[in-house]
C-alpha atoms as a PDB file:
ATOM      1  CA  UNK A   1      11.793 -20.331   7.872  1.00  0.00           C
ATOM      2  CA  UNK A   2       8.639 -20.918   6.291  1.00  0.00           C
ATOM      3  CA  UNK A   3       7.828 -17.223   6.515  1.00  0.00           C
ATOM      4  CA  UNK A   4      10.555 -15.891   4.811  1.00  0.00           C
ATOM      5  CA  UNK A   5       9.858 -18.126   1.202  1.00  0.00           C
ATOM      6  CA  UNK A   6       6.258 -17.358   1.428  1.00  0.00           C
ATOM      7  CA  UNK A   7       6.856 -13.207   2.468  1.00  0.00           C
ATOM      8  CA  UNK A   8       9.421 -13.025  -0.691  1.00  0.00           C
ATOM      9  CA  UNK A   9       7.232 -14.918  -3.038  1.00  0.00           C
ATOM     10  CA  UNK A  10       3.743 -12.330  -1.905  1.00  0.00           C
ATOM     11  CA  UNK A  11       6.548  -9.264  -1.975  1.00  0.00           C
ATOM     12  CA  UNK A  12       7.418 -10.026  -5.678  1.00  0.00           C
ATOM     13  CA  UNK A  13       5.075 -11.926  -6.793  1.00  0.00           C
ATOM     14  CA  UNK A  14       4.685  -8.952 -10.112  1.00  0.00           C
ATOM     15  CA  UNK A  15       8.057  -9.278 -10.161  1.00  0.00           C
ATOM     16  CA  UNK A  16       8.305 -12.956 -11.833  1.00  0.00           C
ATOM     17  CA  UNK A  17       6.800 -11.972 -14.550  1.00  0.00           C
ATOM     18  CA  UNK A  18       8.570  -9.034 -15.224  1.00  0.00           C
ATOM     19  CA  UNK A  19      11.621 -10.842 -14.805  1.00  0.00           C
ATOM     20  CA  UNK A  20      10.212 -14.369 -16.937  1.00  0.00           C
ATOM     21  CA  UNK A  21      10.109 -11.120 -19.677  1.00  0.00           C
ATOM     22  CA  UNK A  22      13.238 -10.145 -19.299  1.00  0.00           C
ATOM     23  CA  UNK A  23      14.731 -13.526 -19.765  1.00  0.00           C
ATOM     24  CA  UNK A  24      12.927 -14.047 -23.068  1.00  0.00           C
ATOM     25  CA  UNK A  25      14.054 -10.346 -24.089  1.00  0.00           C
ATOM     26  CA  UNK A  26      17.788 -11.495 -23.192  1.00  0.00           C
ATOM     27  CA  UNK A  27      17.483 -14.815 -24.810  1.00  0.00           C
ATOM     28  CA  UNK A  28      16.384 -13.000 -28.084  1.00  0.00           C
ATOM     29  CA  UNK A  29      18.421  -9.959 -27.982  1.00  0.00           C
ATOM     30  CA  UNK A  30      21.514 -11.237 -26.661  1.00  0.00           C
ATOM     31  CA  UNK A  31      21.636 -14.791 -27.259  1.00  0.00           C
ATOM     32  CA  UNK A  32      20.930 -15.994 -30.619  1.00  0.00           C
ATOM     33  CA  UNK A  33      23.156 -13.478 -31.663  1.00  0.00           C
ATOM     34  CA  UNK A  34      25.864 -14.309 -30.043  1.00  0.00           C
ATOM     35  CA  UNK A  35      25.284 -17.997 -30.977  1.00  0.00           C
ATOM     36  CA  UNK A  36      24.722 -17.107 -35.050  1.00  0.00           C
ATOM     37  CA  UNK A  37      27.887 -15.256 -34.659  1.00  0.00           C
ATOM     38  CA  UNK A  38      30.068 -17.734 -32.748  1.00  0.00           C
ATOM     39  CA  UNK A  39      28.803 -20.618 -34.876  1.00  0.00           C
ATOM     40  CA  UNK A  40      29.513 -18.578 -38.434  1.00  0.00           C
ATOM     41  CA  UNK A  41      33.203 -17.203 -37.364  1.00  0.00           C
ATOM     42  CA  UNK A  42      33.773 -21.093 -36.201  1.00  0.00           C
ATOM     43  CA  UNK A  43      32.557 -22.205 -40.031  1.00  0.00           C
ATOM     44  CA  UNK A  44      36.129 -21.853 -41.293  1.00  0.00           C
ATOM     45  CA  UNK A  45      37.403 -23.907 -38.756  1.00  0.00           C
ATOM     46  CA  UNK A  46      39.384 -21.718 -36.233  1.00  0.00           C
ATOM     47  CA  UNK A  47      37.313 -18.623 -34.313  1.00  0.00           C
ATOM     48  CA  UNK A  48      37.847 -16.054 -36.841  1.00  0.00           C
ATOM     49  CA  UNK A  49      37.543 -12.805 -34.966  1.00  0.00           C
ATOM     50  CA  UNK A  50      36.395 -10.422 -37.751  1.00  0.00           C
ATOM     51  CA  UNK A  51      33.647 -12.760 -38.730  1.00  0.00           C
ATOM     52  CA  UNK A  52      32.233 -12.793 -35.604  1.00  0.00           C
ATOM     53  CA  UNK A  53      32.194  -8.852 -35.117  1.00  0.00           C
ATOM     54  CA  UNK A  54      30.523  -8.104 -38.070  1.00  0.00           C
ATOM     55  CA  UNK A  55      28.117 -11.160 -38.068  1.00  0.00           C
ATOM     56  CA  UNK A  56      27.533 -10.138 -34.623  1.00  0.00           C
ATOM     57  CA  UNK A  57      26.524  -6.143 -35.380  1.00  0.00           C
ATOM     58  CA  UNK A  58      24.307  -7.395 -38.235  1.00  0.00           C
ATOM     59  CA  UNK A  59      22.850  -9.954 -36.124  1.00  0.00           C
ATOM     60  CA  UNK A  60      21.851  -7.328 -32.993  1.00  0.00           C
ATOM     61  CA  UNK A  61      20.508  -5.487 -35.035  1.00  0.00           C
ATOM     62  CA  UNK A  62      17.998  -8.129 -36.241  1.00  0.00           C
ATOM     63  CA  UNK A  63      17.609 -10.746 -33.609  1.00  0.00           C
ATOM     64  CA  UNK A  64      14.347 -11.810 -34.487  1.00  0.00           C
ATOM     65  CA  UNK A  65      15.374 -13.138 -38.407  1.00  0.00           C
ATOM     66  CA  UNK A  66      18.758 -13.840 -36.480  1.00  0.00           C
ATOM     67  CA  UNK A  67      16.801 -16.416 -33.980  1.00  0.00           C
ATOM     68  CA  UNK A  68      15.345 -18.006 -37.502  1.00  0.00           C
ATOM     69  CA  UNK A  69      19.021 -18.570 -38.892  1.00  0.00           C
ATOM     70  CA  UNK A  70      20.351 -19.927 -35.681  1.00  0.00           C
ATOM     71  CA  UNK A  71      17.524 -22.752 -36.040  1.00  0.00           C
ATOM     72  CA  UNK A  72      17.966 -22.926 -39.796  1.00  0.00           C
ATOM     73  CA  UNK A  73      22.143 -22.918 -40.374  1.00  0.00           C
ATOM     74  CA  UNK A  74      22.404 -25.681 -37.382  1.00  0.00           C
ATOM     75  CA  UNK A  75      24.029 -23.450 -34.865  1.00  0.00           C
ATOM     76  CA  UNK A  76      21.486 -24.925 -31.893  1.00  0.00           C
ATOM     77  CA  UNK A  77      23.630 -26.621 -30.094  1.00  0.00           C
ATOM     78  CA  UNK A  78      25.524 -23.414 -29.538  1.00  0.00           C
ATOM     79  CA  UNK A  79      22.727 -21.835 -28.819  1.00  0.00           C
ATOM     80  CA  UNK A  80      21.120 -24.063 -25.998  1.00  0.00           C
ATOM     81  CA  UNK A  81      24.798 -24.151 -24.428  1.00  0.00           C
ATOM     82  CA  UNK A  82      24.921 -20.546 -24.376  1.00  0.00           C
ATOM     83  CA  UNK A  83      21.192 -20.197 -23.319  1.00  0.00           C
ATOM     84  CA  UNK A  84      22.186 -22.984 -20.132  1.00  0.00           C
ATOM     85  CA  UNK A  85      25.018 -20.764 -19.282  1.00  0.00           C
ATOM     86  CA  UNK A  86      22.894 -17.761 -19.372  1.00  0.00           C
ATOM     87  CA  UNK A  87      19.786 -18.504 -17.572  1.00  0.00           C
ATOM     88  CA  UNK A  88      21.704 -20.063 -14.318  1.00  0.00           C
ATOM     89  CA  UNK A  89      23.565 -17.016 -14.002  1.00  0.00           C
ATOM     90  CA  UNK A  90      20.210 -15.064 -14.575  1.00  0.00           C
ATOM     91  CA  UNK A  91      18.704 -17.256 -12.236  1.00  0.00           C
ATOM     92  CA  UNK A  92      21.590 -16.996  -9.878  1.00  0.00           C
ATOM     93  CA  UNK A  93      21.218 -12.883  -9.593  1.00  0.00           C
ATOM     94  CA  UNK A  94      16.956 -13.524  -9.395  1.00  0.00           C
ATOM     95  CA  UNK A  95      17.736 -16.184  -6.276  1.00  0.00           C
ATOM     96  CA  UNK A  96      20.110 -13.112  -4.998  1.00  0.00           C
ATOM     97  CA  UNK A  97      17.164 -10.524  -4.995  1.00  0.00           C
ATOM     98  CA  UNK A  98      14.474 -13.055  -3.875  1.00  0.00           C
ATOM     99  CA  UNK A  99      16.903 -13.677  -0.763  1.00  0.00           C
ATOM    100  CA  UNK A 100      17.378 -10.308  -0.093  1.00  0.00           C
ATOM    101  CA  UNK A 101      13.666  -8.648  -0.159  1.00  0.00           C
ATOM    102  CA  UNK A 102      12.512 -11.884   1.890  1.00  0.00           C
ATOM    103  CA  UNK A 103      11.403 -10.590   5.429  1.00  0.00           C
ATOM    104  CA  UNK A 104      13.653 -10.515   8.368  1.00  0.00           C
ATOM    105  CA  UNK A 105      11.373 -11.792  10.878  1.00  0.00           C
ATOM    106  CA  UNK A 106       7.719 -13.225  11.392  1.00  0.00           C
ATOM    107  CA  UNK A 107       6.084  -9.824  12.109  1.00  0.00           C
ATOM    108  CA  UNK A 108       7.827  -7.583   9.233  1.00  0.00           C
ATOM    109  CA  UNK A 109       4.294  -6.810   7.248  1.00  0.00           C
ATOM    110  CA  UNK A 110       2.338  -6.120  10.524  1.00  0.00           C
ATOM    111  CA  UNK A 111       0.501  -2.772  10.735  1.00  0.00           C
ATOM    112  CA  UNK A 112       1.957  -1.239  14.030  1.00  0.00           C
ATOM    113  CA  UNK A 113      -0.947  -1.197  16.357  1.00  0.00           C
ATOM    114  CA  UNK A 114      -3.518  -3.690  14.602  1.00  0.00           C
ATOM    115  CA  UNK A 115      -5.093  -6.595  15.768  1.00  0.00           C
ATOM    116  CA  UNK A 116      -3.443  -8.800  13.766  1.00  0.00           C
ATOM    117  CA  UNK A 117      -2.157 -10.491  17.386  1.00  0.00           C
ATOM    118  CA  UNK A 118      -5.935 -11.987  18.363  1.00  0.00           C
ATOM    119  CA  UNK A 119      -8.125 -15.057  16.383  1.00  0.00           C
ATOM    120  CA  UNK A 120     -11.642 -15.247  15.924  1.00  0.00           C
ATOM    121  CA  UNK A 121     -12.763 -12.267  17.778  1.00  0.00           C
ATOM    122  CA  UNK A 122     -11.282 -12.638  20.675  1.00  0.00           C
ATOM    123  CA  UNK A 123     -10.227  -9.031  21.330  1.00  0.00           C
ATOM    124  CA  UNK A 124     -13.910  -8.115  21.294  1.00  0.00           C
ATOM    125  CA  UNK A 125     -14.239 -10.009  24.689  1.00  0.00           C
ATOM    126  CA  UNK A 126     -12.545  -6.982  25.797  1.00  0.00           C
ATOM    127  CA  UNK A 127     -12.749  -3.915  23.015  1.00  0.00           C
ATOM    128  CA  UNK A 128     -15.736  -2.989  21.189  1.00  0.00           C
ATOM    129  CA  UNK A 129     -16.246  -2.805  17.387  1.00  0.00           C
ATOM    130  CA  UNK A 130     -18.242   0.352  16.987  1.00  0.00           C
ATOM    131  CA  UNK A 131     -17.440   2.867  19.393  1.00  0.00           C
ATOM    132  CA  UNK A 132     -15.346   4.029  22.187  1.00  0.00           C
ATOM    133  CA  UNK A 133     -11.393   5.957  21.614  1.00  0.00           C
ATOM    134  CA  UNK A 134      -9.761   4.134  18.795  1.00  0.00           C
ATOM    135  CA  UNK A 135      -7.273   1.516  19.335  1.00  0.00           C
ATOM    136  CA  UNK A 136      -6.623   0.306  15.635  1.00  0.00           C
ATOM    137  CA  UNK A 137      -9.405  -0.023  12.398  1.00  0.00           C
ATOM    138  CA  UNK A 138     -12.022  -1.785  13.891  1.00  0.00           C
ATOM    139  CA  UNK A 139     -10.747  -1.844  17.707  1.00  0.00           C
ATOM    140  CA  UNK A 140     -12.486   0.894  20.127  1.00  0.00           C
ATOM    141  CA  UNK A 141     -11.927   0.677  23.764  1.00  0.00           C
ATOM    142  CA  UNK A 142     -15.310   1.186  25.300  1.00  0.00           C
ATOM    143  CA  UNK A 143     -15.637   4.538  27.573  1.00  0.00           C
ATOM    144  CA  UNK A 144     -18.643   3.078  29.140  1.00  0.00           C
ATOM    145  CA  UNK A 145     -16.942  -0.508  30.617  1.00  0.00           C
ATOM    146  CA  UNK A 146     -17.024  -1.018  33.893  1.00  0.00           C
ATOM    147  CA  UNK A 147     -13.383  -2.105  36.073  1.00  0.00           C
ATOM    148  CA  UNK A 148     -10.475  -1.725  34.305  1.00  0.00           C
ATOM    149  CA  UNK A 149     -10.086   0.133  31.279  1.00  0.00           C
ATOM    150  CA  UNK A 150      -6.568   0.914  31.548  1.00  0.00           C
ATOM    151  CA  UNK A 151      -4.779   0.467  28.042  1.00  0.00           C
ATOM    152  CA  UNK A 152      -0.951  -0.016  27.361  1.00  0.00           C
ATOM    153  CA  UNK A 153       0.132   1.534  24.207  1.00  0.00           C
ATOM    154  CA  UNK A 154       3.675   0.478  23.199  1.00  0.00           C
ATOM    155  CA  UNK A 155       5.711   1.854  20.355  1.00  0.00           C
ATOM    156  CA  UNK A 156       6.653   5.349  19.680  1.00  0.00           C
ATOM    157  CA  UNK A 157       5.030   8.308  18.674  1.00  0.00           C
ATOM    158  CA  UNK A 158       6.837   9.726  14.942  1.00  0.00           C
ATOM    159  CA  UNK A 159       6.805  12.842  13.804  1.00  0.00           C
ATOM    160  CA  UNK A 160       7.978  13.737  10.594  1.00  0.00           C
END
């Protein structure tokens, strides 16, 4: 199991900070104006509907002075309740995509026909580094061994 977390953390590894990015983007785009809004048509008492259309055009279209007045006309409790709410279903849909590009088995990164199989030089007991017919990058099967030089390939040959 221990594969899996650490091949979806190397696979997207640009990927959290693209989506850290996109989470500040959201919080300032989408967020604070939604708070302002919410917290200005609630001023009167009851959710005014109007209010909060028009506050919330105005405010879209200026999220960064709109992030200012949700700190400065006390609407932060709003907005940290709303930014909660937000970032677990955010994190929810960036747990989703980690699951799904994690690898479905142990071998899933392997280069089909490397050495990748063998530890500290042990194919070389056998194979040759420099020259011979090529097995894989740095894996020639000598022509000049003696016994039994007899090599198994497995896999398929692809054309396309």
């Amino acid at each position: 199991m221990n594969y899996k977390i650490e091949g979806a953390i190397r696979r997207n590894r640009k990927n959290f900070i693209i989506f850290a990015i996109l989470w500040i983007l959201i919080t300032i785009v989408f967020v604070s104006p939604y708070s302002y809004s919410s917290h200005m048509a609630k001023a009167s008492g009851t959710f005014d509907l109007e209010i909060f259309m028009n506050t919330f055009a105005s405010s879209i279209s200026n999220p960064f002075s709109t992030l200012g007045k949700v700190f400065s006309s006390g609407a932060t409790e709003g907005f940290f309740s709303t930014l909660l709410v937000m970032t677990i279903f955010y994190s929810i849909f960036f747990f989703i995509g980690m699951v799904k590009s994690a690898p479905k088995n142990e071998y899933t990164d392997f280069e089909h026909g490397s050495s990748d199989w063998s530890q500290r030089g042990e194919q070389y007991r056998i194979l040759d580094r420099n020259k011979g017919i090529i097995l894989a990058e740095n894996n020639y099967l000598p022509v000049d061994k003696r016994g039994n030089v007899n090599v198994l390939v497995v896999g398929r040959i692809r054309f396309w």
